[in-house]
N, C-alpha and C. Protein backbone atom coordinates (compact mmCIF):
# COMPACT_ATOMS: atom_id res chain seq x y z
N UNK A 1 91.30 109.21 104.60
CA UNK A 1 91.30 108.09 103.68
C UNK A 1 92.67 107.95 102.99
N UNK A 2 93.18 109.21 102.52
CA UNK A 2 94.67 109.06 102.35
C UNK A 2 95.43 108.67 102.73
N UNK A 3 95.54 108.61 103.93
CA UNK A 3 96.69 108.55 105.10
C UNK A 3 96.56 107.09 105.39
N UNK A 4 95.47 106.31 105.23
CA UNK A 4 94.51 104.79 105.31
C UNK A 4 95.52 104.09 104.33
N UNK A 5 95.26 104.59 103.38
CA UNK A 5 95.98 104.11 102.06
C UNK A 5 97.58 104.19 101.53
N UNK A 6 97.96 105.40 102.42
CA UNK A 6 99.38 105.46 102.09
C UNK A 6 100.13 104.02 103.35
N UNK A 7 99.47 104.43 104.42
CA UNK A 7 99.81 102.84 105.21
C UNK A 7 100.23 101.52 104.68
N UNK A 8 99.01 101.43 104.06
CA UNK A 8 99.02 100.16 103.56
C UNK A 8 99.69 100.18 102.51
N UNK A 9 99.42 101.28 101.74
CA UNK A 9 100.75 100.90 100.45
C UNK A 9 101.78 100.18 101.53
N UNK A 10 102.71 101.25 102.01
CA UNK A 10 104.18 101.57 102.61
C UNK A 10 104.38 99.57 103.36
N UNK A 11 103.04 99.07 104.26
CA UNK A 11 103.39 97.91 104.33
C UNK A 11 103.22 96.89 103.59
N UNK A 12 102.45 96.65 102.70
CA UNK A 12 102.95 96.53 101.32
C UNK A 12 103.55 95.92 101.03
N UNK A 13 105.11 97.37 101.02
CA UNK A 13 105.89 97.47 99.80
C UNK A 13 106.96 96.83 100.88
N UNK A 14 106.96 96.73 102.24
CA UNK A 14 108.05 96.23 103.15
C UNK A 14 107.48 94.90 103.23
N UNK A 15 106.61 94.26 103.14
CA UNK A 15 106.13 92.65 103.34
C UNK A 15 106.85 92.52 102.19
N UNK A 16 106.52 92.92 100.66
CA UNK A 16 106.79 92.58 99.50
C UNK A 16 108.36 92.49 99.13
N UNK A 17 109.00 93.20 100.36
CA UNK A 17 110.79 93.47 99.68
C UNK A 17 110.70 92.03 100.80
N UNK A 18 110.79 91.84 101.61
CA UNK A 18 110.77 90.36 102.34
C UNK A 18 110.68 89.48 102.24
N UNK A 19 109.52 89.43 101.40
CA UNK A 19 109.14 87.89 100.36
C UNK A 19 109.82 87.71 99.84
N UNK A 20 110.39 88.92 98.77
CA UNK A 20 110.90 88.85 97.38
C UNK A 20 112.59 88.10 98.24
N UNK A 21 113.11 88.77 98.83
CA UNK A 21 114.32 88.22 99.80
C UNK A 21 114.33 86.76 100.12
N UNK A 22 113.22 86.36 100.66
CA UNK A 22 113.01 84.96 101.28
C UNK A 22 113.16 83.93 100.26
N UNK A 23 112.92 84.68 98.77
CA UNK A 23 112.97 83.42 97.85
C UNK A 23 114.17 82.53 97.12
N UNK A 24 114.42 81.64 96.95
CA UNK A 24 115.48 81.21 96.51
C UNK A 24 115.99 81.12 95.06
N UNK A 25 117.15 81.88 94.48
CA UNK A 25 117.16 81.85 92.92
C UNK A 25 117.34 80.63 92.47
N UNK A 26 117.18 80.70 90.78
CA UNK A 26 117.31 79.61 90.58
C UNK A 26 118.05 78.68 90.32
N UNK A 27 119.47 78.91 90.68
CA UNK A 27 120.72 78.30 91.00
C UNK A 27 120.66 77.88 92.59
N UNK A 28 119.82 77.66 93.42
CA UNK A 28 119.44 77.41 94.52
C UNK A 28 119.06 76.18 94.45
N UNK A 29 118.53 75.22 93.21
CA UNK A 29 117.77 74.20 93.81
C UNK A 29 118.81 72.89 93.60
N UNK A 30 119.99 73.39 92.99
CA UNK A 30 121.03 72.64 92.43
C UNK A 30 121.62 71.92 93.76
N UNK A 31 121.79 72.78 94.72
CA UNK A 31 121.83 72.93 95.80
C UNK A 31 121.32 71.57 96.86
N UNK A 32 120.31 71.55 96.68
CA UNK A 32 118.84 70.51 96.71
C UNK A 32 119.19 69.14 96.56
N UNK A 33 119.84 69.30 95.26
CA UNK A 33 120.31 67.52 94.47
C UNK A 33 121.66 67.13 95.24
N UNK A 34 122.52 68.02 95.91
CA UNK A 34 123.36 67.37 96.44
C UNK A 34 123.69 67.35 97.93
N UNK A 35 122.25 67.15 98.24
CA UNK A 35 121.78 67.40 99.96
C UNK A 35 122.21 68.27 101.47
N UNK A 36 121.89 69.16 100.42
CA UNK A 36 121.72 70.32 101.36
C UNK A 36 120.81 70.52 102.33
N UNK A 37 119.57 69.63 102.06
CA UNK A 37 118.56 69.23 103.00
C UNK A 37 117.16 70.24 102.92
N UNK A 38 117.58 71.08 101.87
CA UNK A 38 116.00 71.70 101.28
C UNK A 38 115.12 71.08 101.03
N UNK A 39 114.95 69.73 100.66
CA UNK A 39 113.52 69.12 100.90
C UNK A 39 112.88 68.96 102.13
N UNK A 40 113.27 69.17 103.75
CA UNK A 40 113.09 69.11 104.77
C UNK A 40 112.06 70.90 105.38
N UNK A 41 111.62 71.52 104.50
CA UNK A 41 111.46 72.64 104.49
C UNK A 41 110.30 72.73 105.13
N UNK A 42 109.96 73.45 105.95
CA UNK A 42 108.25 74.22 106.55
C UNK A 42 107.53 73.90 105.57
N UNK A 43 107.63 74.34 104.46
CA UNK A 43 106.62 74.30 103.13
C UNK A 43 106.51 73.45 102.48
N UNK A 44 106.65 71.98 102.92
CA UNK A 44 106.80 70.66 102.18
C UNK A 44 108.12 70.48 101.32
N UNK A 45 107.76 69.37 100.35
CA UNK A 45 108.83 68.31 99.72
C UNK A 45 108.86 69.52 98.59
N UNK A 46 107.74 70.23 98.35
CA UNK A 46 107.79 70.76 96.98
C UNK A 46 109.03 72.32 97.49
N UNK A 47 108.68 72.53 98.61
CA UNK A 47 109.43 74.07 99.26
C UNK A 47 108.55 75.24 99.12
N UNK A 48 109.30 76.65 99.41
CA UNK A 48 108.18 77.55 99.50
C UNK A 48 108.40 78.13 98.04
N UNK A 49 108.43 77.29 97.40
CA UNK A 49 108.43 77.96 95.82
C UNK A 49 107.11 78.33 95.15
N UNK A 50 105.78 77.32 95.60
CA UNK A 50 104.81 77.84 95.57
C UNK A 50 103.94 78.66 96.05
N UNK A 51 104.15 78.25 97.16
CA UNK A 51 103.83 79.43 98.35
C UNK A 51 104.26 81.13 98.32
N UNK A 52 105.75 81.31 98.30
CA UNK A 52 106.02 82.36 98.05
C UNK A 52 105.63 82.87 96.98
N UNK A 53 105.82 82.35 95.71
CA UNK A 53 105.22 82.47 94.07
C UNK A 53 103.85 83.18 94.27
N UNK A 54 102.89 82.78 94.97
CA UNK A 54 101.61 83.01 95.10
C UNK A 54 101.61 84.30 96.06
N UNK A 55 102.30 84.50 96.89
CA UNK A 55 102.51 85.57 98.14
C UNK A 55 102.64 86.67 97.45
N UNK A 56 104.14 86.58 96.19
CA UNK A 56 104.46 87.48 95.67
C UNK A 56 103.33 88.55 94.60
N UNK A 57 102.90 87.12 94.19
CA UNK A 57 101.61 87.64 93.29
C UNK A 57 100.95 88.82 93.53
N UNK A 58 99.90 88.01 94.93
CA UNK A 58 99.02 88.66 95.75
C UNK A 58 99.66 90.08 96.41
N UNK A 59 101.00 89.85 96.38
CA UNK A 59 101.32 91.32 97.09
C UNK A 59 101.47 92.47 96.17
N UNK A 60 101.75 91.94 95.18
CA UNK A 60 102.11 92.80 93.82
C UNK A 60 101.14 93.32 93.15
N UNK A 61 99.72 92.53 93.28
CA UNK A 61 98.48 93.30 92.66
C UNK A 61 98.34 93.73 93.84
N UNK A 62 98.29 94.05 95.08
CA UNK A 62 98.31 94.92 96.09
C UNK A 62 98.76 96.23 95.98
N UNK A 63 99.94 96.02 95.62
CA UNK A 63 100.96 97.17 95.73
C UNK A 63 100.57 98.21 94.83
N UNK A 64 100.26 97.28 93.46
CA UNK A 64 100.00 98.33 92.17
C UNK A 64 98.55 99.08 92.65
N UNK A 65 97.58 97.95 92.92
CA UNK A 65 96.34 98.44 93.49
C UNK A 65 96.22 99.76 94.41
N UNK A 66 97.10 99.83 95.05
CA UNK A 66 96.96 100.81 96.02
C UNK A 66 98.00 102.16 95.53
N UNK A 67 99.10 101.81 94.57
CA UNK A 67 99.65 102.65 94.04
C UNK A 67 98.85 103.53 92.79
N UNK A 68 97.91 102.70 91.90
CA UNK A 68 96.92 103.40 91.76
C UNK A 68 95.88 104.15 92.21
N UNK A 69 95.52 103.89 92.99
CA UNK A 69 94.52 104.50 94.39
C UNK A 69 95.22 105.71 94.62
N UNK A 70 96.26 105.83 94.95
CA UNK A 70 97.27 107.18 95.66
C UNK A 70 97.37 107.75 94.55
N UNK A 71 97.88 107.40 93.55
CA UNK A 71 97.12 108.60 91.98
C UNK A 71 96.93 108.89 91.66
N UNK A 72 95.33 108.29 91.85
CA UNK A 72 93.94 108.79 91.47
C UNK A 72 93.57 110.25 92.88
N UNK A 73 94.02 109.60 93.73
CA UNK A 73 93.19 110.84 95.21
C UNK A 73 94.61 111.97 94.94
N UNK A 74 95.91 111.64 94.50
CA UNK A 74 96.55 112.51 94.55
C UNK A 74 96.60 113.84 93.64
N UNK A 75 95.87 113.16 92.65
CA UNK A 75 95.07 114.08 91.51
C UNK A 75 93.99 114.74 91.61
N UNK A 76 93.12 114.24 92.48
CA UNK A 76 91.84 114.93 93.25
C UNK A 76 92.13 116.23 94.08
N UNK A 77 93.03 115.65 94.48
CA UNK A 77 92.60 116.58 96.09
C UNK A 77 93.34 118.25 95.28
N UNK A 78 93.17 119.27 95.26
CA UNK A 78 93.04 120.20 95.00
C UNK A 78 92.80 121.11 96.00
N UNK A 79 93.91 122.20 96.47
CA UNK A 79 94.15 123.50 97.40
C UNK A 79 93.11 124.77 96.69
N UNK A 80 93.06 124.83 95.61
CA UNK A 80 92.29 125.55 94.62
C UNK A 80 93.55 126.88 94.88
N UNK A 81 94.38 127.20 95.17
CA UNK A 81 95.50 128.26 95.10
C UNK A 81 96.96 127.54 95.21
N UNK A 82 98.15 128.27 94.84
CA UNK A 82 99.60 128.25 94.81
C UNK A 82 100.38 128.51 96.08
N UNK A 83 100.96 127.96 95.72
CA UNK A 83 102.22 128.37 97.56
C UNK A 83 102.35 129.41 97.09
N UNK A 84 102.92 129.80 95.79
CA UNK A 84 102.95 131.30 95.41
C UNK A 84 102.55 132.66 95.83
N UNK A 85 100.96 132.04 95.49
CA UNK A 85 99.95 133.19 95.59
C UNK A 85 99.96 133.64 97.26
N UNK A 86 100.61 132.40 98.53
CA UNK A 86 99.98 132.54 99.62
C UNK A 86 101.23 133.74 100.03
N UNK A 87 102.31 133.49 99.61
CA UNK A 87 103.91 134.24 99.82
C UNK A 87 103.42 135.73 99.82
N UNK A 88 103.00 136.93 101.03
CA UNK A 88 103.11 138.16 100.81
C UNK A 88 104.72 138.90 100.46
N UNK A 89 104.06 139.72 99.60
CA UNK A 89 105.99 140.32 99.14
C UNK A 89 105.73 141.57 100.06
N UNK A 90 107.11 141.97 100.60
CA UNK A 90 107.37 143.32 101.17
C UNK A 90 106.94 144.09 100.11
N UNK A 91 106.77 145.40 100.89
CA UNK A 91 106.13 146.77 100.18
C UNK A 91 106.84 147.33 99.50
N UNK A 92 107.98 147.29 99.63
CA UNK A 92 108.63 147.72 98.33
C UNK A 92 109.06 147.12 97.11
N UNK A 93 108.70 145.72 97.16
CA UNK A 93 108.63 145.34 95.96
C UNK A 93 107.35 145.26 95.47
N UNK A 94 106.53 145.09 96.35
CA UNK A 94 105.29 145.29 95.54
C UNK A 94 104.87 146.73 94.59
N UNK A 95 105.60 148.07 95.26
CA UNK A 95 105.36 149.21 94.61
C UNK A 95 106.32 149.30 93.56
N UNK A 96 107.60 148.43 92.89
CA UNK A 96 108.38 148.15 91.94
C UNK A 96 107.56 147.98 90.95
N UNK A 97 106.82 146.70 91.15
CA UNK A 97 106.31 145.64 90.33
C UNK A 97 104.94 146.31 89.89
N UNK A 98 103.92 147.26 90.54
CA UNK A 98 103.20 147.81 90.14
C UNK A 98 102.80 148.47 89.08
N UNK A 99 102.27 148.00 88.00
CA UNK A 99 102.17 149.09 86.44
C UNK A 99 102.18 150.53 87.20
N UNK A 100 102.66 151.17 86.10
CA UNK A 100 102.45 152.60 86.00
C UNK A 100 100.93 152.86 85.58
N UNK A 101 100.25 153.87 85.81
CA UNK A 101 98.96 154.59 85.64
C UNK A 101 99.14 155.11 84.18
N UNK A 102 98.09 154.55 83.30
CA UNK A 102 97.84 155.12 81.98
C UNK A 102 97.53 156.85 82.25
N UNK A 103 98.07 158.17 81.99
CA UNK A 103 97.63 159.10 81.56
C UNK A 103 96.55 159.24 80.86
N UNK A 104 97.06 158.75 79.52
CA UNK A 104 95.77 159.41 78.25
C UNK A 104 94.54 158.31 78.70
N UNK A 105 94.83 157.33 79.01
CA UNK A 105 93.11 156.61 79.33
C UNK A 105 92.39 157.82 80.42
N UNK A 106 93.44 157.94 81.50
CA UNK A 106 93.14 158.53 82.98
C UNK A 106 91.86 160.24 82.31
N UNK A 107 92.62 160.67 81.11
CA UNK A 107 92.15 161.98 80.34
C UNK A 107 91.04 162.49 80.02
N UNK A 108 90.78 161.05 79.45
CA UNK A 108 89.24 160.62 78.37
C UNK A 108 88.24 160.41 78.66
N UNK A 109 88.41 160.24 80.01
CA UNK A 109 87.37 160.28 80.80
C UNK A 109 86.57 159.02 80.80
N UNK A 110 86.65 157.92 79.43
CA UNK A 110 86.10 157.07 79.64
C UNK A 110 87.09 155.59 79.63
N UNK A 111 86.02 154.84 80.40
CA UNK A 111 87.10 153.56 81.09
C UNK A 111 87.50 152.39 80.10
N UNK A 112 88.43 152.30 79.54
CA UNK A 112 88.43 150.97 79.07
C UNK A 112 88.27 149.68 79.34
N UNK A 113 87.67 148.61 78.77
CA UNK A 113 87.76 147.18 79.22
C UNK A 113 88.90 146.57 79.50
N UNK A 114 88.56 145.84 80.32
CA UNK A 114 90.44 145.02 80.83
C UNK A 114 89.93 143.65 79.94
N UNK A 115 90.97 143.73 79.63
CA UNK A 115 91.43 142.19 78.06
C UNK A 115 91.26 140.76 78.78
N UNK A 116 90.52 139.96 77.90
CA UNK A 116 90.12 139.15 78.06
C UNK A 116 91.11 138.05 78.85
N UNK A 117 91.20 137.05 79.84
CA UNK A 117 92.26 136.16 79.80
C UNK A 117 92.10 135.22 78.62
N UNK A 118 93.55 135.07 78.18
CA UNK A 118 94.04 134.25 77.34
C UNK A 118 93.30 132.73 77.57
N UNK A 119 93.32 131.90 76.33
CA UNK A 119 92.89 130.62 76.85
C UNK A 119 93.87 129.90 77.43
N UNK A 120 93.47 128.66 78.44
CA UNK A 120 94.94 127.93 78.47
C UNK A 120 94.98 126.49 77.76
């Protein structure tokens, strides 16, 4: 379902840089008044100013739509462990890093409790 969704983001976000390209600024229509021949356009007398306007829209609550979606599952999905934890260390650092053995507990014969974890 992820992989569903990252798709469609990704085309999307390449329809949406296209549109956004295709449109004309607004020093473009000046252009227009001294016959350049933009009223002759695919998209009528009016041009694709509405058309695209509306494209852009629709692609943009798309984009966010699905960029929320990838948020939400990217926050879900959960390994339940660390790259960390998976990393075995050589044996000699592991016998570095090893506490030393309490003596006087070892003595007493009786076992102490191991301390609570901290909250987080």
């Amino acid at each position: 379902m992820y992989t569903v969704v990252l798709v469609i983001h990704l085309a999307l976000a390449v329809v949406l840089i296209g549109v956004v390209l295709m449109q004309h600024g607004k020093g473009a229509d000046a252009g227009a008044a001294f016959g350049s021949g933009a009223s002759s356009t695919v998209f009528g007398a009016r041009g694709s100013a509405s058309f695209l306007g509306r494209l852009t829209g629709f692609l943009g609550v798309g984009f966010f739509v699905t960029s929320l979606t990838l948020a939400i599952m990217a926050g879900t999905f959960t390994s339940g462990s660390s790259v960390v934890d998976q990393v075995e260390l050589p044996a000699e650092v592991e016998q570095q890093t090893a506490p030393a053995p309490d003596n006087a507990a070892a003595g007493s014969g009786a076992a102490e409790p191991a301390p609570a974890p901290a909250p987080e």
